[in-house]
C-alpha atoms as a PDB file:
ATOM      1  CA  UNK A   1      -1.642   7.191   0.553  1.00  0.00           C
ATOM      2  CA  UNK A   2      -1.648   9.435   3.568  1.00  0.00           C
ATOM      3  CA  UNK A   3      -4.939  11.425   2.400  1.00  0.00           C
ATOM      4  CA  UNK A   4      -6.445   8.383   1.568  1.00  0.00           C
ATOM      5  CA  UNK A   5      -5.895   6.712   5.015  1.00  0.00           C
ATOM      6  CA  UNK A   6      -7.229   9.650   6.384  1.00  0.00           C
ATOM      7  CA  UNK A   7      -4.391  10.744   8.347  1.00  0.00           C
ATOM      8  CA  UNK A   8      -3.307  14.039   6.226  1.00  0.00           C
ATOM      9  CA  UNK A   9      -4.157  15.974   9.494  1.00  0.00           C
ATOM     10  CA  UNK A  10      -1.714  14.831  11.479  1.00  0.00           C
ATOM     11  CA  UNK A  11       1.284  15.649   9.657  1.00  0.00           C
ATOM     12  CA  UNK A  12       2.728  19.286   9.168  1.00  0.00           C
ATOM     13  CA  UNK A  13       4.791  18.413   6.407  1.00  0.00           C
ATOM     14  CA  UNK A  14       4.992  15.750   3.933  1.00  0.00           C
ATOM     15  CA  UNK A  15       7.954  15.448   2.038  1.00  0.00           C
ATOM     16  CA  UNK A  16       7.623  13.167  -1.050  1.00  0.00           C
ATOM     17  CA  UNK A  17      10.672  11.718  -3.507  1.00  0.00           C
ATOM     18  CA  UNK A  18       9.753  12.873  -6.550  1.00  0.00           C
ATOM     19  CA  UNK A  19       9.931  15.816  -4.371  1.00  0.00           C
ATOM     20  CA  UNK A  20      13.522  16.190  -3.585  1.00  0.00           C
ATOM     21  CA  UNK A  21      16.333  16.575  -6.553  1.00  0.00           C
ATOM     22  CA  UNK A  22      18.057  13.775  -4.548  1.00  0.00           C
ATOM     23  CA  UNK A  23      16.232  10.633  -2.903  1.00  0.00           C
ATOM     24  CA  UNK A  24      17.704   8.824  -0.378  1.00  0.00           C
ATOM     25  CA  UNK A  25      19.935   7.657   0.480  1.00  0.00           C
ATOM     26  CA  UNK A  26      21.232  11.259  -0.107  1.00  0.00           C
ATOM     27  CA  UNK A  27      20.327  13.508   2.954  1.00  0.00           C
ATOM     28  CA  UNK A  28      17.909  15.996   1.076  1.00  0.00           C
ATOM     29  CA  UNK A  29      14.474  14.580   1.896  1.00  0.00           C
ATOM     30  CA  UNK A  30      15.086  14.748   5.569  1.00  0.00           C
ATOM     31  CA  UNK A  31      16.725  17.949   5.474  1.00  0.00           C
ATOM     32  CA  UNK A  32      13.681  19.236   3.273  1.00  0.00           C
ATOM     33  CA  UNK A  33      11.616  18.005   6.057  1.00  0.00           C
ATOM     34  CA  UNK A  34      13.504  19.481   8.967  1.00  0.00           C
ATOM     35  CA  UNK A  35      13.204  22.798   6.820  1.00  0.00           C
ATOM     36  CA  UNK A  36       9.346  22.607   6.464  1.00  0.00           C
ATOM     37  CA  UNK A  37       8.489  22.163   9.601  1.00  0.00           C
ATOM     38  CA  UNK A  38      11.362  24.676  11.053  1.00  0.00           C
ATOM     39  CA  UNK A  39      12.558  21.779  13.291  1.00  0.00           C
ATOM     40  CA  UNK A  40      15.905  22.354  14.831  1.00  0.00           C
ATOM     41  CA  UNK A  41      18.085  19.995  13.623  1.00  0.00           C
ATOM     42  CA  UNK A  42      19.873  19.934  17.423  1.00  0.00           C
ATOM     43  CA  UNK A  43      16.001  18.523  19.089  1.00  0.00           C
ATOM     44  CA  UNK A  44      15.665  15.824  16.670  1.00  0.00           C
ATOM     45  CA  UNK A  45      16.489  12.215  15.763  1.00  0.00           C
ATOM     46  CA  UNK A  46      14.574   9.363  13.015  1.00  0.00           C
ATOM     47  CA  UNK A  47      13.572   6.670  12.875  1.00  0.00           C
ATOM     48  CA  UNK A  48      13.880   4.183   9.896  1.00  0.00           C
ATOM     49  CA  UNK A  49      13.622   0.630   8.821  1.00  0.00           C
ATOM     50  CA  UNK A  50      15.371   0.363   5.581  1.00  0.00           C
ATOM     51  CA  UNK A  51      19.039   1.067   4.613  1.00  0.00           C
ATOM     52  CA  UNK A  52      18.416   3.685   2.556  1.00  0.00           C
ATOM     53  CA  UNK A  53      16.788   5.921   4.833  1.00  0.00           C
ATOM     54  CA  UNK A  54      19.231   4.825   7.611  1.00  0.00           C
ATOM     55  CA  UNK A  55      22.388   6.451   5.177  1.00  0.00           C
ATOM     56  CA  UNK A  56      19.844   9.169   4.599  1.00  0.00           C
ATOM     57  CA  UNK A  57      19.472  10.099   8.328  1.00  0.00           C
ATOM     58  CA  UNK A  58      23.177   9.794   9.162  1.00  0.00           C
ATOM     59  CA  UNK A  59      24.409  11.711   6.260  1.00  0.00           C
ATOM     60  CA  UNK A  60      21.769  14.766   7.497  1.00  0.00           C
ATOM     61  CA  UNK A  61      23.848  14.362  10.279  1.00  0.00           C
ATOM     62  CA  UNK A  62      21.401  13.107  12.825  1.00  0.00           C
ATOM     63  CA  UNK A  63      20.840  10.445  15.198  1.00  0.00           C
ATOM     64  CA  UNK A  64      18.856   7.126  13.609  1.00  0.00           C
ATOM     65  CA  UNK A  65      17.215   4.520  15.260  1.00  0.00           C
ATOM     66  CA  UNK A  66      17.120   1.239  12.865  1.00  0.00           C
ATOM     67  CA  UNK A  67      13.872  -0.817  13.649  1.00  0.00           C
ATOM     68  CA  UNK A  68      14.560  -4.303  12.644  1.00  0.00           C
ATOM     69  CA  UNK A  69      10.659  -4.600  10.678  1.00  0.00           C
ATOM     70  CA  UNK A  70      12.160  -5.025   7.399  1.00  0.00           C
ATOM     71  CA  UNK A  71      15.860  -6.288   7.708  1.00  0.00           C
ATOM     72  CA  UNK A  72      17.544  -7.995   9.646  1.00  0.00           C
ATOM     73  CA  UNK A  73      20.234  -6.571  12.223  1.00  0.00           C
ATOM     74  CA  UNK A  74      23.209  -7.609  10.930  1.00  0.00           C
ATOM     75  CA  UNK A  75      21.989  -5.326   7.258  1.00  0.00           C
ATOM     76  CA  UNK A  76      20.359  -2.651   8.859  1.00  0.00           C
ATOM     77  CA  UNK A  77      24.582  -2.202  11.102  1.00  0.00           C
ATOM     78  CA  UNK A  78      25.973  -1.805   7.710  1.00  0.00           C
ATOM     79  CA  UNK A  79      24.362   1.468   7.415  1.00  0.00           C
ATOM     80  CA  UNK A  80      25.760   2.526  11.085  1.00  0.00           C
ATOM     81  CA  UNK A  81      22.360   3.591  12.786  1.00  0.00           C
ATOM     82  CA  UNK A  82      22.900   4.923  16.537  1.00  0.00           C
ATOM     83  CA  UNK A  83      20.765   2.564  17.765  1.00  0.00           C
ATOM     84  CA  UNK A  84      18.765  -0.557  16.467  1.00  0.00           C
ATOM     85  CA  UNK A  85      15.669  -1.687  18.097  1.00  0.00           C
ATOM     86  CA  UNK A  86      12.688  -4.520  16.968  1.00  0.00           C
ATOM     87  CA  UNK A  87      10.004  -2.279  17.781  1.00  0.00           C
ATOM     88  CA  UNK A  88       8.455   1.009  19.492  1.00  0.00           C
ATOM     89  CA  UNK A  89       8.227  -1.308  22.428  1.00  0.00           C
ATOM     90  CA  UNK A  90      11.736  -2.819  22.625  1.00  0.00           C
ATOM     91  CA  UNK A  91      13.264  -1.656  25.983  1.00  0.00           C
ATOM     92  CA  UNK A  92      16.581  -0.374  24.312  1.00  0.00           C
ATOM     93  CA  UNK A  93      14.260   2.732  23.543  1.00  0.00           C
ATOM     94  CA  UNK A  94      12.803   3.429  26.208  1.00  0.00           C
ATOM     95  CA  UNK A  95      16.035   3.266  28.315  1.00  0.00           C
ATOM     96  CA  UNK A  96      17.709   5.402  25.725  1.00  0.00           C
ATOM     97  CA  UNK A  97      14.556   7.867  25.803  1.00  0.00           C
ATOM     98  CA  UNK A  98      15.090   8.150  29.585  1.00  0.00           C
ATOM     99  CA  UNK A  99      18.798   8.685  29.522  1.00  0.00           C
ATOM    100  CA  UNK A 100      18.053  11.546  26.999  1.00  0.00           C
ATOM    101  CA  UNK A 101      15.988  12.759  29.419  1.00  0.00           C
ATOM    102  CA  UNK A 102      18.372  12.876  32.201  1.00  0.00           C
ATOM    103  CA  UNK A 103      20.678  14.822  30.140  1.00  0.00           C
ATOM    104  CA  UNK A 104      18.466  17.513  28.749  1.00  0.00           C
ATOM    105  CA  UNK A 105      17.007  17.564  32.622  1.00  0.00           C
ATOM    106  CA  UNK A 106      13.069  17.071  31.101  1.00  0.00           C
ATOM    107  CA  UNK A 107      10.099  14.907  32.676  1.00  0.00           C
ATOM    108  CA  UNK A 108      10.841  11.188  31.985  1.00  0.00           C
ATOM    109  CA  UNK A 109       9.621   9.354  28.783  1.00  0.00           C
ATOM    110  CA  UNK A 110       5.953   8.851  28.506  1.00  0.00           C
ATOM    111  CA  UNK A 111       5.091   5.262  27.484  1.00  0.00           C
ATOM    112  CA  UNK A 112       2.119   4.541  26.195  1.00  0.00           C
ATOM    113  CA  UNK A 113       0.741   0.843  26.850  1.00  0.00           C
END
């Protein structure tokens, strides 16, 4: 799907499930992923919408942020993300971006509009 939308350049990595011995919810796609592209595991946090992926991203022992685009709130706590938001938009990001920036003593959050 990726190639045919085109957008194959702008990925390093793409990490398939028919890929990975273990789909998620197990923690081996993401972890695949993280290895592919050498990403420390320390700089980096996901996103996700379903619960699946949510389970995935905690049990690879990193920070998730839920977006609410395919379940509801109350489904998507179930799977304990560190932070649920309705959008890219929603200004529970963008707050949390900016106090992750105060910490690691970086330029604010850019948001694009």
């Amino acid at each position: 799907m990726i190639s045919i939308l085109g957008l194959s350049d702008f990925f390093q990595a793409v990490i398939l499930g028919n890929e990975c011995e273990h789909a998620k919810p197990h923690p081996e796609p993401y972890l695949k992923g993280l290895e592919a592209i050498k990403a420390s595991k320390e700089h980096t946090f996901i996103f996700e919408d379903s619960v699946s992926g949510i389970k995935a991203g905690v049990a690879a022992g990193r920070p998730v942020i839920a977006l609410t685009t395919g379940n509801p709130e109350h489904i998507l706590m179930e799977a304990k993300p560190s932070l649920i938001i309705k959008n890219y938009d929603d200004p529970k990001l963008w707050a949390a971006l900016e106090e992750l920036d105060k910490k690691s003593g970086t330029r604010g959050a850019q948001r694009n509009e």
